[in-house]
Protein backbone atom coordinates (compact mmCIF):
# COMPACT_ATOMS: atom_id res chain seq x y z
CA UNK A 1 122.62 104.63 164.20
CA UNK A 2 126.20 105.32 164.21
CA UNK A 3 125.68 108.08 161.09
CA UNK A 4 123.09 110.04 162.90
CA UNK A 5 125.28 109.63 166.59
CA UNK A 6 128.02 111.27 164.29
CA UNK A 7 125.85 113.89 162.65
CA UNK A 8 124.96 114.97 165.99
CA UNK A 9 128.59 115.09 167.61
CA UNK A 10 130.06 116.88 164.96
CA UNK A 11 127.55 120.38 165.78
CA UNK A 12 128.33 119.32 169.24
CA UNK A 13 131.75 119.82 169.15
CA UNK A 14 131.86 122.93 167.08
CA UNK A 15 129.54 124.47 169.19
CA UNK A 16 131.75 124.17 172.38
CA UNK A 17 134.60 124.93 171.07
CA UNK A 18 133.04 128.22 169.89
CA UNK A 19 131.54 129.00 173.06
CA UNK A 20 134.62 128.35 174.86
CA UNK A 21 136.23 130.45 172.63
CA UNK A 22 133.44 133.31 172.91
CA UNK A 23 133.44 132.94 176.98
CA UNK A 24 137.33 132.96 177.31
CA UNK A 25 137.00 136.52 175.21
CA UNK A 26 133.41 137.85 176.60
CA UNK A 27 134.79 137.80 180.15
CA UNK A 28 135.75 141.27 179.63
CA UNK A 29 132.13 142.27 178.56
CA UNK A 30 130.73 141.77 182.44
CA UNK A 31 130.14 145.05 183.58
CA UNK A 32 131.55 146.99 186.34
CA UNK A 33 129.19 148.29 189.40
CA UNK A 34 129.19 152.10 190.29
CA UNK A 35 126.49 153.19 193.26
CA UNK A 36 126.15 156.37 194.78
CA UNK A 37 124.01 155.97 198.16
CA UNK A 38 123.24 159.06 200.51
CA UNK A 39 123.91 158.60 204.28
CA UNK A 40 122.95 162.22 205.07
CA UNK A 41 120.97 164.77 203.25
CA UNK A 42 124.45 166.13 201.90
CA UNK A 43 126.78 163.49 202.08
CA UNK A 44 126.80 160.31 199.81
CA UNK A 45 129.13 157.37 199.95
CA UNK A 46 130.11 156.14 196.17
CA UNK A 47 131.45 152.44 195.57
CA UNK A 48 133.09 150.97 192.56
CA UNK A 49 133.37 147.27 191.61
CA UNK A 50 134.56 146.19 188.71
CA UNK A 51 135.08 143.08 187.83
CA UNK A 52 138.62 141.65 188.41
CA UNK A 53 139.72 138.38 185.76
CA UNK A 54 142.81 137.38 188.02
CA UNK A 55 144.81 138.35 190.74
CA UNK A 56 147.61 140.24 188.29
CA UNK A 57 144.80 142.19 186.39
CA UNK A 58 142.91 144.77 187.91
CA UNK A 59 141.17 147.54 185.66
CA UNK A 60 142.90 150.78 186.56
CA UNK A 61 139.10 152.85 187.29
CA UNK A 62 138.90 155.41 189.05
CA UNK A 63 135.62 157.79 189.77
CA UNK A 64 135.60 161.78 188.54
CA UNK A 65 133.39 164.32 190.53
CA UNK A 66 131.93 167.76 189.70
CA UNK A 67 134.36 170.22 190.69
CA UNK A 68 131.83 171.50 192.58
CA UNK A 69 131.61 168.28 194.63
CA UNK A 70 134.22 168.22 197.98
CA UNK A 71 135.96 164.42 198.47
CA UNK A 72 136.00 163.96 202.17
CA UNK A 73 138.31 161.38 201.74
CA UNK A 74 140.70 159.19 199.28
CA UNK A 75 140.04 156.21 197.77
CA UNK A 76 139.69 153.51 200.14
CA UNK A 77 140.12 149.59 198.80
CA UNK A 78 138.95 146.72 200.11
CA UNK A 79 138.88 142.74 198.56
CA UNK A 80 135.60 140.50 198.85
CA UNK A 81 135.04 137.22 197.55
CA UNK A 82 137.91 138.23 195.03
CA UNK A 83 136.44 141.50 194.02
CA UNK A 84 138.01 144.58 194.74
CA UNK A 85 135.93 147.52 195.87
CA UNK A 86 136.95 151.35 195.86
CA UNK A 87 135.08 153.66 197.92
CA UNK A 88 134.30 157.30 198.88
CA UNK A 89 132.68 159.61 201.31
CA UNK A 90 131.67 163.07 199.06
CA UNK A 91 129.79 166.14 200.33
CA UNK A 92 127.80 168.43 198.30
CA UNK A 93 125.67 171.37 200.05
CA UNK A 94 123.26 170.95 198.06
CA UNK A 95 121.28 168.10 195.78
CA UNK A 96 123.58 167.10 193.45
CA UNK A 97 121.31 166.53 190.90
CA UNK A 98 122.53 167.91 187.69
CA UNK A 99 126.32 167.21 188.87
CA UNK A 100 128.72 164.98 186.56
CA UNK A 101 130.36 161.83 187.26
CA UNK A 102 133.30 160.21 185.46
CA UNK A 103 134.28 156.85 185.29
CA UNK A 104 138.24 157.85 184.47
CA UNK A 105 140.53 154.98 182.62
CA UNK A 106 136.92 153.79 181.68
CA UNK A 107 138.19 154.83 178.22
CA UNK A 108 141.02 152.41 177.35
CA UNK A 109 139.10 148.98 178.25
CA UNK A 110 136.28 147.10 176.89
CA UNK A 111 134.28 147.03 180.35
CA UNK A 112 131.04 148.90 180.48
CA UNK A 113 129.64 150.03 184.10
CA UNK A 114 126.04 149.73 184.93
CA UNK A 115 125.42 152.32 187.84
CA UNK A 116 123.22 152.84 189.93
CA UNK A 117 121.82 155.97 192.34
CA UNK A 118 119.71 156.28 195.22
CA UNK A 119 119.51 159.46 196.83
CA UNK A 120 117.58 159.30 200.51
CA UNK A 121 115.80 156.29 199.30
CA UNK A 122 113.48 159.04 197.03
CA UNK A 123 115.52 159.02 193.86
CA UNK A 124 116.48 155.67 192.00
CA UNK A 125 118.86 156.26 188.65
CA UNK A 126 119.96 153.49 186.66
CA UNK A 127 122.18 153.28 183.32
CA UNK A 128 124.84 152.60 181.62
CA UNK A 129 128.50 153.66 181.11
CA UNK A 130 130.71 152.53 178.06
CA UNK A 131 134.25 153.24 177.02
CA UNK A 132 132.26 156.37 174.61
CA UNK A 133 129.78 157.57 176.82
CA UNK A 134 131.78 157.53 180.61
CA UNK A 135 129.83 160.16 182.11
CA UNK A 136 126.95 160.56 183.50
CA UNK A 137 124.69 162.94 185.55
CA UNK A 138 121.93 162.74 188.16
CA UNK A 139 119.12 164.20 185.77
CA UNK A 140 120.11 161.38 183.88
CA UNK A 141 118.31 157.79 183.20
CA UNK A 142 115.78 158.47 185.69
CA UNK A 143 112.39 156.30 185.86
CA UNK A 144 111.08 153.22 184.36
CA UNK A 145 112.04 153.44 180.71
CA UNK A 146 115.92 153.45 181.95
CA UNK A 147 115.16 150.25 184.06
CA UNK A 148 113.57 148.43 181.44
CA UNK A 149 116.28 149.26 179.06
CA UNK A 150 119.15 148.30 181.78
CA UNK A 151 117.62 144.89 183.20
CA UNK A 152 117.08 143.91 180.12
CA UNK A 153 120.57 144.43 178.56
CA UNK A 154 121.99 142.74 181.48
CA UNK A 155 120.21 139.90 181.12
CA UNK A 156 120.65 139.66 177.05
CA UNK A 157 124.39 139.99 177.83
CA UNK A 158 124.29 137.37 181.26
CA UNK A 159 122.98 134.23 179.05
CA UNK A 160 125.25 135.00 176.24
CA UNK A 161 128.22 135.46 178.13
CA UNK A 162 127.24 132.42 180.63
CA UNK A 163 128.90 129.03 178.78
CA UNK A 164 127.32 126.72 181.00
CA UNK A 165 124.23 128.26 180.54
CA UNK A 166 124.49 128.00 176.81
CA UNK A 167 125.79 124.62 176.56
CA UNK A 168 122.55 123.11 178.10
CA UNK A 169 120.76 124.88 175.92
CA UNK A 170 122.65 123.14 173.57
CA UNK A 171 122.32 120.12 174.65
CA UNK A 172 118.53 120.30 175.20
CA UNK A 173 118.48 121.22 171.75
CA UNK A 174 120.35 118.66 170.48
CA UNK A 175 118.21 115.84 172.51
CA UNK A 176 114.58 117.32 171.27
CA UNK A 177 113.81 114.89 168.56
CA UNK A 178 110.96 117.52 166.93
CA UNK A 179 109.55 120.88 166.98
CA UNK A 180 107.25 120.23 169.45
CA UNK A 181 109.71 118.59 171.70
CA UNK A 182 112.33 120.98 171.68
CA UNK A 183 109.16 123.80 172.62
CA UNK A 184 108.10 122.14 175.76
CA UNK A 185 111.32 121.40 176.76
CA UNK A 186 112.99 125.36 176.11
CA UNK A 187 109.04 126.36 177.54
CA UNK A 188 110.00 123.99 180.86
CA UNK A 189 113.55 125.34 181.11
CA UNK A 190 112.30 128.83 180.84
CA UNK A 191 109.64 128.72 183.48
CA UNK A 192 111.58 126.57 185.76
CA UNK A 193 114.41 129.07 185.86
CA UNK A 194 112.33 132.55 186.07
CA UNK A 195 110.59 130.60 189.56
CA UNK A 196 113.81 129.92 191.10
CA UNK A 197 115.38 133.33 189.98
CA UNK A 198 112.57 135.46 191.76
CA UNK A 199 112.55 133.07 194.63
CA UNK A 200 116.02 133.80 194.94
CA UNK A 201 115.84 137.21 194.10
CA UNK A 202 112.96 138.20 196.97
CA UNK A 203 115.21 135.96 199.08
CA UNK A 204 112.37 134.00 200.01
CA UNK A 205 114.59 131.05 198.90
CA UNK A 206 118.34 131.09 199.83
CA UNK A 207 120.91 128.33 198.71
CA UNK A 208 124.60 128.32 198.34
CA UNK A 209 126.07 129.09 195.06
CA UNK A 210 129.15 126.70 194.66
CA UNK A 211 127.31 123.49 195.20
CA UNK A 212 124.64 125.14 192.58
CA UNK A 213 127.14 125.46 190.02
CA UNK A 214 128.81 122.13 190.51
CA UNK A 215 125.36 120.74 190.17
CA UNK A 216 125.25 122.72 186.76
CA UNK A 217 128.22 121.99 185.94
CA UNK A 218 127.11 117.84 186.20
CA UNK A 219 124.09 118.48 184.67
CA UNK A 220 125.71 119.69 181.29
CA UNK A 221 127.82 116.31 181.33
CA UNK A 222 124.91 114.02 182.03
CA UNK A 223 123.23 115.52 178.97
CA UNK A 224 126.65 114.90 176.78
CA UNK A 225 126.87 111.50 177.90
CA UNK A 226 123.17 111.24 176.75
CA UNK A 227 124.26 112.60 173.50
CA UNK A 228 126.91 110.25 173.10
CA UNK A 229 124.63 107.42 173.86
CA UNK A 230 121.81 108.50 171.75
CA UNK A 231 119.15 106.19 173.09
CA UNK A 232 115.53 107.45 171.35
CA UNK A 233 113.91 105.11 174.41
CA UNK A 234 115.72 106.60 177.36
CA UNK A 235 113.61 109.07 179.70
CA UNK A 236 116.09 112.13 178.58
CA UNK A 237 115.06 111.06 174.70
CA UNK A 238 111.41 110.64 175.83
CA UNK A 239 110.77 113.39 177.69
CA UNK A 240 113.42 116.59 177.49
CA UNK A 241 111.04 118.41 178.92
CA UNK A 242 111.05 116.96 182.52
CA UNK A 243 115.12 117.23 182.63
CA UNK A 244 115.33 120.98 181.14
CA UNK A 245 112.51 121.70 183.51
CA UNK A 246 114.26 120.01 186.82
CA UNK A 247 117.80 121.49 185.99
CA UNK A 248 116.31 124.67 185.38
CA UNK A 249 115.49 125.40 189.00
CA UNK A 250 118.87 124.83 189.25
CA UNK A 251 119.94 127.28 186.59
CA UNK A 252 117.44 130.01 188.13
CA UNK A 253 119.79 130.21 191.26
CA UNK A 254 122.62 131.28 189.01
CA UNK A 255 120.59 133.85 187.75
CA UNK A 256 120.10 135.23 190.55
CA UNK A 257 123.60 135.21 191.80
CA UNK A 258 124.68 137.06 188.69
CA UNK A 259 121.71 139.87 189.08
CA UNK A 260 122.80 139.66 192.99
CA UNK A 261 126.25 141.36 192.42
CA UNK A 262 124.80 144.13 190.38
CA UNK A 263 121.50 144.38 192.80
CA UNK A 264 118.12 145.92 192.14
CA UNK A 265 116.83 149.56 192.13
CA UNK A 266 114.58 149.93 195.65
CA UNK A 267 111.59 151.55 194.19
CA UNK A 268 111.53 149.63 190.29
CA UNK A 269 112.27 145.73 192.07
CA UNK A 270 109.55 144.45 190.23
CA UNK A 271 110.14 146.12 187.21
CA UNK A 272 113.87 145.27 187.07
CA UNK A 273 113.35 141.36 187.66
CA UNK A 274 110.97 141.08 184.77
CA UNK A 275 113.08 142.73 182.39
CA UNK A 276 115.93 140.83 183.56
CA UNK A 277 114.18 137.82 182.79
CA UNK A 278 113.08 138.93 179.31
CA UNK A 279 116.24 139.80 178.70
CA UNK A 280 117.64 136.54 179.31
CA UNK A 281 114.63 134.65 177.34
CA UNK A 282 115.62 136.86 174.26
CA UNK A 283 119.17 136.07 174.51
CA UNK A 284 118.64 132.16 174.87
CA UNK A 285 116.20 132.71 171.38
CA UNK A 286 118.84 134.17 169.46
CA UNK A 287 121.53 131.33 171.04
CA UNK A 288 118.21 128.42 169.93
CA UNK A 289 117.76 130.09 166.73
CA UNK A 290 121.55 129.85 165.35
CA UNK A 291 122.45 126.69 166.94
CA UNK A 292 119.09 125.07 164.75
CA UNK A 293 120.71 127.07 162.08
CA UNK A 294 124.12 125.90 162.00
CA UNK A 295 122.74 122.22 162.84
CA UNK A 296 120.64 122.35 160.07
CA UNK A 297 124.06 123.62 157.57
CA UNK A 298 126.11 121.02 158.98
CA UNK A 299 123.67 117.91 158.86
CA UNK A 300 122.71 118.77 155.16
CA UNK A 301 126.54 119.26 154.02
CA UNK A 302 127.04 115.72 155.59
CA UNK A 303 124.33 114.21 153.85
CA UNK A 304 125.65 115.20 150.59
């Protein structure tokens, strides 16, 4: 007993210290938001979030119009929920389809900005900015293809960069005694979560975040502790599939938060919450896929 509660702390603790290590580092991989809204047929009001890591670092953006395009007014700031948000009124006489938009400083960081466009509720444009490729224009990214490859980036990148997330994967893997129990229980997790996050999503179920994420935050040490004890006849041993399944409503919230503060093109909402969703599913495969890997290369250099 005490060999194979060894073999299995040993992973354990590699495996968190990497992912601590890979969070701490990733943070600067969540993307920034850009959206351009019109309020009038020639007047649009442009927002930028990005995302701010403390109170002493803020990433020095700052959006670039066509010439052509008149600024009614400067930058404006304002802080929410410790975000800070710049925004501007522009005018254009005419459609500004075609017209080019610059993410400036975008350049000299590691963020990427996911943007998004709706002109007179007619027009959705989605995409993606990166420190190569900060500029974009209207006739740009337009239609379903561009949502499905958005959404689904986002969500790849939201379960890789989310440690808690991750670590009760991890520890669902680590309690699934076989094949066929570590399937049900990843199958219950997986179904549990994509419920709660279009629930959540549709808002036809609301809850508040911080008591979510404490909950999540428990959840990951009632698993350790399970680890630690490593009893084959307790119910998490017997059936991982009923606790990866009940926490996973949980998890589905925090989904949802995370796909909240970007938000979801008006006229692709369907479209954009699936591909969210596979995103996320192909991210935790990968994650499955090399923690069973390096499990497997630890537990057979012990056992020599």
């Amino acid at each position: 007993m005490r060999n194979k509660v060894a073999i299995y702390k040993i992973p354990l603790l590699c495996l968190c210290h990497f992912i601590i290590s890979f969070g701490i580092s990733a943070d600067e991989l969540r993307p920034a938001l850009l959206e351009i809204r019109s309020i009038s047929p020639n007047t649009y009001n442009v927002l930028l979030k990005p995302p701010v890591f403390s109170q002493n670092e803020e990433p020095s953006l700052v959006v670039g119009f066509d010439p052509s395009i008149n600024v009614l007014s400067q930058p404006e700031k304002s802080y929410v929920d410790g975000s800070v948000i710049s925004y501007w009124n522009i005018y254009h006489p005419k459609d500004i389809k075609g017209k080019l938009f610059t993410i400036n400083g975008l350049e000299s960081t590691n963020l990427e900005v996911f943007y998004r466009v709706n002109i007179q509720g007619k027009k959705q444009v989605v995409g993606r900015l990166t420190p190569d490729n900060p500029s974009f224009s209207i006739e740009q990214s337009i239609g379903k293809l561009a949502t499905i490859k958005t959404y689904t980036l986002l969500g790849f990148e939201h379960i890789l960069n989310g440690i808690d997330h991750l670590l009760f994967v991890a520890c669902i893997v680590l309690i699934a005694s076989n094949v066929t129990k570590l399937f049900w229980a990843i199958t219950g997790f997986t179904l549990a979560h994509s419920l709660t996050l279009l629930l959540s999503a549709l808002n036809i179920v609301k809850l508040p975040i911080p008591p979510i994420e404490a909950i999540i935050a428990l959840s990951i040490i009632f698993l350790a502790s399970e680890i630690a004890k490593h009893n084959p006849a307790s119910l998490t041993y017997r059936y991982p599939v009923a606790v990866s399944s009940s926490f996973g409503l949980l998890h589905g919230f925090g989904f949802a938060s995370a796909l909240m503060e970007i938000g979801l093109p008006e006229t692709e909402i369907p479209l954009a919450l699936l591909f969210f969703n596979i995103g996320v599913e192909i991210g935790q495969l990968a994650f499955v896929f090399a923690l069973m890997l390096t499990i497997h290369i630890v537990t057979s250099f012990m056992k020599k």
